[in-house]
N, C-alpha and C. Protein backbone atom coordinates (compact mmCIF):
# COMPACT_ATOMS: atom_id res chain seq x y z
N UNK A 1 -14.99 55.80 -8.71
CA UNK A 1 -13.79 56.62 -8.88
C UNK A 1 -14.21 57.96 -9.49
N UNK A 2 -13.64 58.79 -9.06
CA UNK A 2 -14.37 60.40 -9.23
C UNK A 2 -13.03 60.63 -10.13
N UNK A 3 -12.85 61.77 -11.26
CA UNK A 3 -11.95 61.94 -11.84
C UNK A 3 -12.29 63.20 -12.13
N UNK A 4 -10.98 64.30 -11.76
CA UNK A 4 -11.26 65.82 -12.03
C UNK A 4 -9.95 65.99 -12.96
N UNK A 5 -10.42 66.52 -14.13
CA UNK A 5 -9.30 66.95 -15.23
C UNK A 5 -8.74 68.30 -14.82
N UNK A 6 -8.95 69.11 -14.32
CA UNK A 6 -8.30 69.93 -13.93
C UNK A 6 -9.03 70.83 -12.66
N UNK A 7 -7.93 71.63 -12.08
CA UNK A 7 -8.03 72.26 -11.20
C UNK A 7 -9.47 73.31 -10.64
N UNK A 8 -9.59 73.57 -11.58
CA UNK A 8 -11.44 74.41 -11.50
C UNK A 8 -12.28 73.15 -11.35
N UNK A 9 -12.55 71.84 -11.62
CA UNK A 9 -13.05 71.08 -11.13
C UNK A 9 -12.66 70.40 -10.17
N UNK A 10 -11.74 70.43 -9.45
CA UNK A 10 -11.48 70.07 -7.80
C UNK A 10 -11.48 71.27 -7.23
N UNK A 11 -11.15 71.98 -7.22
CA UNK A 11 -12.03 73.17 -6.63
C UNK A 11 -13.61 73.20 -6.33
N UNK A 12 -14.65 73.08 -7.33
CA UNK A 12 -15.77 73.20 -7.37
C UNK A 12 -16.36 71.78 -6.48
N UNK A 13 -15.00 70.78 -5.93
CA UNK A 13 -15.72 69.64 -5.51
C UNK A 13 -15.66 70.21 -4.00
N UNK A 14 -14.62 71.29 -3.25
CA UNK A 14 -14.33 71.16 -2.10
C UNK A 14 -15.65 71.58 -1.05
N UNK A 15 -15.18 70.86 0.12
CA UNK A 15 -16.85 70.34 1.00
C UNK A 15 -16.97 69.12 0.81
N UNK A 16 -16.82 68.30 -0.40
CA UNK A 16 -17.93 66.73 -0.96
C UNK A 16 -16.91 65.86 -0.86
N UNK A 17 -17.82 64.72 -0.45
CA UNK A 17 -16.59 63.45 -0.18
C UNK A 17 -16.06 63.07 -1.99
N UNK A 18 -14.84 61.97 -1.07
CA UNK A 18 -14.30 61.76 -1.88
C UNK A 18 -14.23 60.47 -2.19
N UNK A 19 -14.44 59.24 -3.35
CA UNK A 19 -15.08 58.01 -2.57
C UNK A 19 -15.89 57.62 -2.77
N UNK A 20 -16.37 55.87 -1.61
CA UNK A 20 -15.84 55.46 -1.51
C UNK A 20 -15.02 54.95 -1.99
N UNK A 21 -13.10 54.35 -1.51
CA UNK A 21 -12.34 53.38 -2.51
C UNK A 21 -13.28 51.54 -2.52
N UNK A 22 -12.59 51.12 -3.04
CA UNK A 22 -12.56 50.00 -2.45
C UNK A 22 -12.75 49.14 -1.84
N UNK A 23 -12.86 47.92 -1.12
CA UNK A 23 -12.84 47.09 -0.05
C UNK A 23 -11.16 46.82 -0.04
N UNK A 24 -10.62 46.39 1.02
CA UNK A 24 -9.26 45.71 0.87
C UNK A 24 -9.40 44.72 2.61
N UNK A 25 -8.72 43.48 2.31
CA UNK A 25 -9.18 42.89 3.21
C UNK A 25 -7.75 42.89 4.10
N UNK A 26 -7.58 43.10 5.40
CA UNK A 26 -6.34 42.64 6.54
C UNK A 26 -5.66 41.21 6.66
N UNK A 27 -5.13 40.89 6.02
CA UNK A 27 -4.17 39.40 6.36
C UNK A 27 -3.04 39.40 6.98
N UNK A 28 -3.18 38.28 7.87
CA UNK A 28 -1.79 38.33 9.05
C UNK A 28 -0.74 38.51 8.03
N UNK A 29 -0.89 37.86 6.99
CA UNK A 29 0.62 38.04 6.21
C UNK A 29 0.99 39.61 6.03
N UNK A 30 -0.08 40.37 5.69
CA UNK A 30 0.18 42.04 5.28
C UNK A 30 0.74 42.36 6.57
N UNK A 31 0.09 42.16 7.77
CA UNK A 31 0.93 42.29 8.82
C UNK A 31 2.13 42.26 9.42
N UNK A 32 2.70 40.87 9.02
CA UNK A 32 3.73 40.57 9.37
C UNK A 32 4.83 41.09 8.80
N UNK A 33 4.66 41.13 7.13
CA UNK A 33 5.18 42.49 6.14
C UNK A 33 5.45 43.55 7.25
N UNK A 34 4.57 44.10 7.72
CA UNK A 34 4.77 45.35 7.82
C UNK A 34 5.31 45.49 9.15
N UNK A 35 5.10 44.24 9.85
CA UNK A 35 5.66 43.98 10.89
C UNK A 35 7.58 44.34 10.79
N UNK A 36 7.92 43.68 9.75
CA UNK A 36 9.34 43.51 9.31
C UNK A 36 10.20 44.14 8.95
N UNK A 37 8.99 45.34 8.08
CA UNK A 37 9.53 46.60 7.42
C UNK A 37 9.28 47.92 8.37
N UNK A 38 9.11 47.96 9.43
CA UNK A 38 9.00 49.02 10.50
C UNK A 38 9.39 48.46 11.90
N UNK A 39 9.87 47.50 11.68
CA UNK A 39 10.97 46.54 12.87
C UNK A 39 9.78 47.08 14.10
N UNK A 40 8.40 46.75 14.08
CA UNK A 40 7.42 46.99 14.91
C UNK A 40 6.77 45.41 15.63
N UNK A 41 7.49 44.50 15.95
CA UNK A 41 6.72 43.35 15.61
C UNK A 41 6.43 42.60 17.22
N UNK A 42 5.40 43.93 18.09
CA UNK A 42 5.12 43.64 19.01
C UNK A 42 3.86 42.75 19.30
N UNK A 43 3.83 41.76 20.18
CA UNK A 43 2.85 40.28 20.13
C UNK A 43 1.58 40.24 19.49
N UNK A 44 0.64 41.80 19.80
CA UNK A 44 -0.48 42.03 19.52
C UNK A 44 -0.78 42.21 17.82
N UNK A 45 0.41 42.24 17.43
CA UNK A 45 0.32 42.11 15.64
C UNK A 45 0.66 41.02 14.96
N UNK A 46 1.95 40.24 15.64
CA UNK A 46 2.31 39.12 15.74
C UNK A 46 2.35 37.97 15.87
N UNK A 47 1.75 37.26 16.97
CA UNK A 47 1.56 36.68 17.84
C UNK A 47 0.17 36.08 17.53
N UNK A 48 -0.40 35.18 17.06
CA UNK A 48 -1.75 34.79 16.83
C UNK A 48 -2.48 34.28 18.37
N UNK A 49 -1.15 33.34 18.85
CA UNK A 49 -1.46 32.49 20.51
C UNK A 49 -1.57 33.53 21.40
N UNK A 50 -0.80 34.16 21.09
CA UNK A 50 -1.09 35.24 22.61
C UNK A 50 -1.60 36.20 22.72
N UNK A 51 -2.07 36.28 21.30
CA UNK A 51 -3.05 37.79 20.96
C UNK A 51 -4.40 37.31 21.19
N UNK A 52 -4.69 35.84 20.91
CA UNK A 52 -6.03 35.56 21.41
C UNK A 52 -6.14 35.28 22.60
N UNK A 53 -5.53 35.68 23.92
CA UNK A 53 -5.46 35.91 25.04
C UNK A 53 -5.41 37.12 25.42
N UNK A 54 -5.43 37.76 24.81
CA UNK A 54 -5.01 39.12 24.70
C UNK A 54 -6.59 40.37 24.71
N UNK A 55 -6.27 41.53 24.72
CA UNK A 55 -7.67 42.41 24.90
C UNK A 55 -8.44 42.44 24.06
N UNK A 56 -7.66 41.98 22.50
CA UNK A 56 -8.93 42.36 21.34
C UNK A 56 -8.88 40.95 20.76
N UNK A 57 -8.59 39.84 21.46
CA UNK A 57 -8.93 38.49 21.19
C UNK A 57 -8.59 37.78 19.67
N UNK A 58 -7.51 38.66 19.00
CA UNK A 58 -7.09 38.08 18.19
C UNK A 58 -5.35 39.04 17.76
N UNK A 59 -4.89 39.01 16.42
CA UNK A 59 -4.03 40.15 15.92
C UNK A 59 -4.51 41.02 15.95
N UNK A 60 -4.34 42.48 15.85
CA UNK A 60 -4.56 43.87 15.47
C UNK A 60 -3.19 44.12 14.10
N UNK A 61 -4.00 44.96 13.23
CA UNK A 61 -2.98 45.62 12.69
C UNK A 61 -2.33 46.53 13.34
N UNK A 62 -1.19 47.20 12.88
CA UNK A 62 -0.78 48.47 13.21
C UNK A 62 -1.27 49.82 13.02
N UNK A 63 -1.51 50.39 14.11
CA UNK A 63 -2.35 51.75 13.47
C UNK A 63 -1.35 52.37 12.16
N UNK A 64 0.22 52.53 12.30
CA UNK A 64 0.47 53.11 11.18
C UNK A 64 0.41 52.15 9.99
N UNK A 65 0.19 51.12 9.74
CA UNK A 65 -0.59 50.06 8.39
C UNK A 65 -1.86 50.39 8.38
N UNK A 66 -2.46 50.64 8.90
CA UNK A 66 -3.51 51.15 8.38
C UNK A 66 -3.71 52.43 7.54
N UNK A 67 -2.65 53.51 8.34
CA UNK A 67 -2.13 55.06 8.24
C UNK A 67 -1.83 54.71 6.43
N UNK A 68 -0.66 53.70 6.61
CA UNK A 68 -0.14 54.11 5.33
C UNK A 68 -1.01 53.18 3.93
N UNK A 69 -1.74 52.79 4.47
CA UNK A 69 -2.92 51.93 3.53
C UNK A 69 -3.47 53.56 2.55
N UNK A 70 -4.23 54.83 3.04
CA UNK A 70 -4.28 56.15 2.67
C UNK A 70 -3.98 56.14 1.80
N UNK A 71 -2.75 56.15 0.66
CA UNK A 71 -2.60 56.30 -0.31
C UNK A 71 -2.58 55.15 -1.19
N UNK A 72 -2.89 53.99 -0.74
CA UNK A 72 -3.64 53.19 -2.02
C UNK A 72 -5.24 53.21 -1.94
N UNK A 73 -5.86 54.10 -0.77
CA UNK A 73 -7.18 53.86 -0.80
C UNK A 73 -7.27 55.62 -2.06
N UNK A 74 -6.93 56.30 -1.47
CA UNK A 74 -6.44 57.64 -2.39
C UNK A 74 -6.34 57.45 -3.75
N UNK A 75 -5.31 56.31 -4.25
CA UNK A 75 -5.67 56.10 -5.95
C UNK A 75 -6.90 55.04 -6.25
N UNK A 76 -7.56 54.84 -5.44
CA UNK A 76 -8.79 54.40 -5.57
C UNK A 76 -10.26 55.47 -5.51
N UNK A 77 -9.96 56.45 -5.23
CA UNK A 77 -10.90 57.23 -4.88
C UNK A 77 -11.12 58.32 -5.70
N UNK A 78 -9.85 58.64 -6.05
CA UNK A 78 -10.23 60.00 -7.05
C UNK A 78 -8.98 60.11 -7.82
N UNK A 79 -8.46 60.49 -9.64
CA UNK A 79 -7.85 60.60 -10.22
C UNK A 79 -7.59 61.72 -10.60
N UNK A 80 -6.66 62.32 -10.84
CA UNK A 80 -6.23 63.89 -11.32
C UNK A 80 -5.16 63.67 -12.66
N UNK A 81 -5.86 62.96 -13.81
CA UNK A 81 -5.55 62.84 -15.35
C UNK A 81 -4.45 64.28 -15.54
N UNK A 82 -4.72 65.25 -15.17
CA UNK A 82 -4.63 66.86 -15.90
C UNK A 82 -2.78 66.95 -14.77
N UNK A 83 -2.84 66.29 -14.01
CA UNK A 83 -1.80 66.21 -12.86
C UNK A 83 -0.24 65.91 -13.31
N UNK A 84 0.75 66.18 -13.50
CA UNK A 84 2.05 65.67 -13.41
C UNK A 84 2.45 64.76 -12.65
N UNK A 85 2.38 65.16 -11.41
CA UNK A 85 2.51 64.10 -10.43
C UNK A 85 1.86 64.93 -8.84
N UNK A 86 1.58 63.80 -8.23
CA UNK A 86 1.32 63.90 -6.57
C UNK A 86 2.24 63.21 -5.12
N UNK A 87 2.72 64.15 -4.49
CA UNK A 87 3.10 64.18 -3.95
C UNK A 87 2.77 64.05 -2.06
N UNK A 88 2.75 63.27 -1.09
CA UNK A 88 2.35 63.56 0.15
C UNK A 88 3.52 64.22 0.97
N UNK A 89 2.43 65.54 1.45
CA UNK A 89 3.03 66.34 2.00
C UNK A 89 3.31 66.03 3.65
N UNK A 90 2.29 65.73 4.28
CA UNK A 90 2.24 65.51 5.57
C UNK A 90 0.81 65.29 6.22
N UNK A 91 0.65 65.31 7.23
CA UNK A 91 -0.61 64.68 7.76
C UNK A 91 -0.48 66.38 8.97
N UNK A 92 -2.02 66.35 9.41
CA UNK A 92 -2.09 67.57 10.53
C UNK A 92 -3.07 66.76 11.29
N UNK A 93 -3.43 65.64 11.57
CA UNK A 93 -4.02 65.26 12.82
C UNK A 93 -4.64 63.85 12.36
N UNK A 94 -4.20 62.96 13.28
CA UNK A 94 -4.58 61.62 13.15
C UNK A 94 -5.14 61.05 14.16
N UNK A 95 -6.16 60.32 14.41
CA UNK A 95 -6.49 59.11 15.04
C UNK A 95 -6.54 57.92 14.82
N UNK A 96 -6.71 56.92 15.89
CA UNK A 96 -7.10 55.79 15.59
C UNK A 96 -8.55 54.98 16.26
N UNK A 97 -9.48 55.50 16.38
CA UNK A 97 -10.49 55.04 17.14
C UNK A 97 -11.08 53.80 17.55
N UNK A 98 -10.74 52.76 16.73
CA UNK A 98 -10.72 51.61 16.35
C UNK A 98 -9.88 50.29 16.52
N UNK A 99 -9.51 49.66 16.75
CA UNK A 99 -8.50 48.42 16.61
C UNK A 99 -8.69 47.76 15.25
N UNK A 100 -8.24 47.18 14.05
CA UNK A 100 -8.13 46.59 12.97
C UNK A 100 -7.90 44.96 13.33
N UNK A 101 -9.21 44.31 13.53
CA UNK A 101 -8.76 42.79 13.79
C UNK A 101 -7.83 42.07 12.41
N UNK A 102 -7.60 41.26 12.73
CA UNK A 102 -6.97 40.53 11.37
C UNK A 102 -8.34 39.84 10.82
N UNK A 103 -8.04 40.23 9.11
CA UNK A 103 -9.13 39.72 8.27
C UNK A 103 -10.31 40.76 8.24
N UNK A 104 -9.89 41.68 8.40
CA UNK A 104 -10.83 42.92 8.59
C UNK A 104 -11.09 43.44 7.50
N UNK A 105 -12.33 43.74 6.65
CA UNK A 105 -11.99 44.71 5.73
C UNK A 105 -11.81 45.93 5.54
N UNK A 106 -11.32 46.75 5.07
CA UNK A 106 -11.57 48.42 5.07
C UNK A 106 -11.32 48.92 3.63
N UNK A 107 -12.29 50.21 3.79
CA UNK A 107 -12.33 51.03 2.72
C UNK A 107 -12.15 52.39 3.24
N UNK A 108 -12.03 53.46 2.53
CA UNK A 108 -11.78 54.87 2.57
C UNK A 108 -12.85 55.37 2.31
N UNK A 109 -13.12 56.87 2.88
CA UNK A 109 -13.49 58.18 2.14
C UNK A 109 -12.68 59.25 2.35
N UNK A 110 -12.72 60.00 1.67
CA UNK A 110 -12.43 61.19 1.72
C UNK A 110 -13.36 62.60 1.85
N UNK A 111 -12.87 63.45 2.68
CA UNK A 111 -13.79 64.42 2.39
C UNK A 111 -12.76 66.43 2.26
N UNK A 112 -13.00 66.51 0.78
CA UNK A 112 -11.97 67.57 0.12
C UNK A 112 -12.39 68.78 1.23
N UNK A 113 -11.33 69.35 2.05
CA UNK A 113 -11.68 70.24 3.14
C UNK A 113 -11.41 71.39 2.02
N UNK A 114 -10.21 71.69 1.56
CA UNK A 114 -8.95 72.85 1.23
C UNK A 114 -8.34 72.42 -0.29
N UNK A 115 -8.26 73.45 -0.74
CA UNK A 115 -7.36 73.49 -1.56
C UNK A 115 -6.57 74.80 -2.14
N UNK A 116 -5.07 75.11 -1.80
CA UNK A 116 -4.14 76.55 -1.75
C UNK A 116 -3.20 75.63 -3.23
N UNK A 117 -3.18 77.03 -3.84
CA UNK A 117 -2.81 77.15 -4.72
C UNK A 117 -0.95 77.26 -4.15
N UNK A 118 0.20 77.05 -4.80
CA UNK A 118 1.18 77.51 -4.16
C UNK A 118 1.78 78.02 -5.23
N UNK A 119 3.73 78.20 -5.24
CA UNK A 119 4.18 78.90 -6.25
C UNK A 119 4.41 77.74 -7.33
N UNK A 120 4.70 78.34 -8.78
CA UNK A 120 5.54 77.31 -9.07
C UNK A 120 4.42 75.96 -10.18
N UNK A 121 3.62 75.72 -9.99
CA UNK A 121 2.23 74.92 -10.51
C UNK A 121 1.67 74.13 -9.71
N UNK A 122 1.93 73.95 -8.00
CA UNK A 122 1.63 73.08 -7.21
C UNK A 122 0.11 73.60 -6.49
N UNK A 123 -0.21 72.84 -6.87
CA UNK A 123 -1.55 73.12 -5.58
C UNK A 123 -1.48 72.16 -3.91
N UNK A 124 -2.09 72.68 -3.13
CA UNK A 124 -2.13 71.60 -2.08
C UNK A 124 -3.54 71.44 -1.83
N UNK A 125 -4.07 70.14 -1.53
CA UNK A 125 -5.18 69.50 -0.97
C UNK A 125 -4.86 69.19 0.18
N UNK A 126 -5.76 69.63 1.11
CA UNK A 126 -6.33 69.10 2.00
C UNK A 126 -7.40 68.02 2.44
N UNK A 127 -7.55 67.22 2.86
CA UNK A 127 -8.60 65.98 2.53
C UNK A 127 -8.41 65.25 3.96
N UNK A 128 -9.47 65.14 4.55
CA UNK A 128 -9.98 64.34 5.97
C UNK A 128 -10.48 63.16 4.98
N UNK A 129 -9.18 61.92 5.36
CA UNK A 129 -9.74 60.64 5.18
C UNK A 129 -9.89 59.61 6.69
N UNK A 130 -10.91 58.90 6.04
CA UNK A 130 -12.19 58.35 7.11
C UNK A 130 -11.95 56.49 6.97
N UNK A 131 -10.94 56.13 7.62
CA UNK A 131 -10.77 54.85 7.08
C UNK A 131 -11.86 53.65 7.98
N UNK A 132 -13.17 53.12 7.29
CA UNK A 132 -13.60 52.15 8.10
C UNK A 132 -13.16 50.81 7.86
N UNK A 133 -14.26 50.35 9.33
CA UNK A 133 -13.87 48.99 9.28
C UNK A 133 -15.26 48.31 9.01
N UNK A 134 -15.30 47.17 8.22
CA UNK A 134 -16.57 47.01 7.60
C UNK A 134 -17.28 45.89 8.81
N UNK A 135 -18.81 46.66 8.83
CA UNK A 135 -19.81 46.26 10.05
C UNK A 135 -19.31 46.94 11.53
N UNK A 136 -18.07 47.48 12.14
CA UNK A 136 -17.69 48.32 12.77
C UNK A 136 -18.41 49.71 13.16
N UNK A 137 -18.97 50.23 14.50
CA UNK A 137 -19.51 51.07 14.72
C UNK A 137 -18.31 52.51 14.68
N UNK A 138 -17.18 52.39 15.02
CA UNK A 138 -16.17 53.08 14.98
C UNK A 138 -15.04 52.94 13.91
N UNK A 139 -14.41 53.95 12.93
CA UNK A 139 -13.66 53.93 12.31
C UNK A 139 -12.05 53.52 12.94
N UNK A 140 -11.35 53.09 11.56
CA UNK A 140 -9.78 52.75 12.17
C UNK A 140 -9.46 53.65 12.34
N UNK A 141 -9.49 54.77 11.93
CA UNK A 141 -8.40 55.83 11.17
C UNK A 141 -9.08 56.75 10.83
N UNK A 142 -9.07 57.84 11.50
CA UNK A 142 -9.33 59.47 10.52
C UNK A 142 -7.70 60.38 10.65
N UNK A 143 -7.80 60.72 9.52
CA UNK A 143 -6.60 61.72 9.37
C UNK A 143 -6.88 62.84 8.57
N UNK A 144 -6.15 63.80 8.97
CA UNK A 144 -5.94 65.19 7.61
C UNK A 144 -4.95 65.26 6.81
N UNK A 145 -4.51 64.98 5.84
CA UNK A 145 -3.82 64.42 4.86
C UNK A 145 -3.70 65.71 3.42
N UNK A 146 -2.36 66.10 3.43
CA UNK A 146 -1.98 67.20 2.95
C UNK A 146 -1.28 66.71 1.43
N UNK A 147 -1.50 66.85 0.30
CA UNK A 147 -0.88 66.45 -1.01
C UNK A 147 -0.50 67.46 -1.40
N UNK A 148 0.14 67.63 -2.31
CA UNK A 148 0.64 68.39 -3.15
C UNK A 148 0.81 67.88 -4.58
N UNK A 149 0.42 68.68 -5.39
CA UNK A 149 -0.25 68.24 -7.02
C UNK A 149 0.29 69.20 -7.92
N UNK A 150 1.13 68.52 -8.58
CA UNK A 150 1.59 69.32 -9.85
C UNK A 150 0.96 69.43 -11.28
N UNK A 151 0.85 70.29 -11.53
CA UNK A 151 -0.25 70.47 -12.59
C UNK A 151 0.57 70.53 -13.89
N UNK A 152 0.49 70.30 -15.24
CA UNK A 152 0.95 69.96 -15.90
C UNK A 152 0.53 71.31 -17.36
């Protein structure tokens, strides 16, 4: 866990990853959660019998469960003590390169592209996070991932 007390030291980090979080492991149950709570609960996430008939021979997560995994891999990765609060602003480009079998593990990086100062005490980060899948030649998930950080 990387920890920048204030703003001249996340600055001085931008370019350098951010990272790694964690391990966190995929369970059909997290699935099915999320299955429930995004009324998404098509066979290939679902479905254990017919997903192992299926192209990737078992469940897949959802690419956006994975998406929104980002900000718990995020408070795993780096702390901003000196911060009020953080805020997600929006994303500017996502993939999914990968399929997420069930029981999969994944972890994050980050890598600090940007950081604009705005009005007011907010800064914004920019940060390309890199979500793998562990022993996987291809990542789940890369995104550009926009925060906004109130400084205190």
């Amino acid at each position: 866990m990387q920890v920048f007390h204030s703003l001249e030291e996340l600055k001085a980090h931008i370019g350098q990853e951010l990272g790694p979080s964690g391990w966190l492991t995929v369970e059909q149950e997290r699935i099915d959660e999320f299955a429930g709570a995004s009324e998404d609960r098509q066979w290939i996430h679902v479905d254990p019998v017919r997903a192992a008939k299926g192209p990737f021979g078992t469940t897949i997560a959802h690419g956006y469960l994975t998406l929104s995994l980002l900000a718990h891999f995020s408070w795993d990765q780096f702390e901003l003590p000196g911060a009020t609060m953080a805020v997600n602003y929006g994303l500017n480009k996502v993939r999914f390169p990968a399929p997420v079998p069930v029981g999969s593990r994944l972890r994050a990086t980050g890598k600090l592209d940007d950081i604009r100062e705005l009005a007011g005490g907010w800064t914004e980060l920019t940060i390309t996070q890199t979500v793998e899948i562990e022993g996987a030649a291809k990542p789940a998930c890369v995104g550009e991932t926009l925060t906004r950080v109130l400084w205190s």
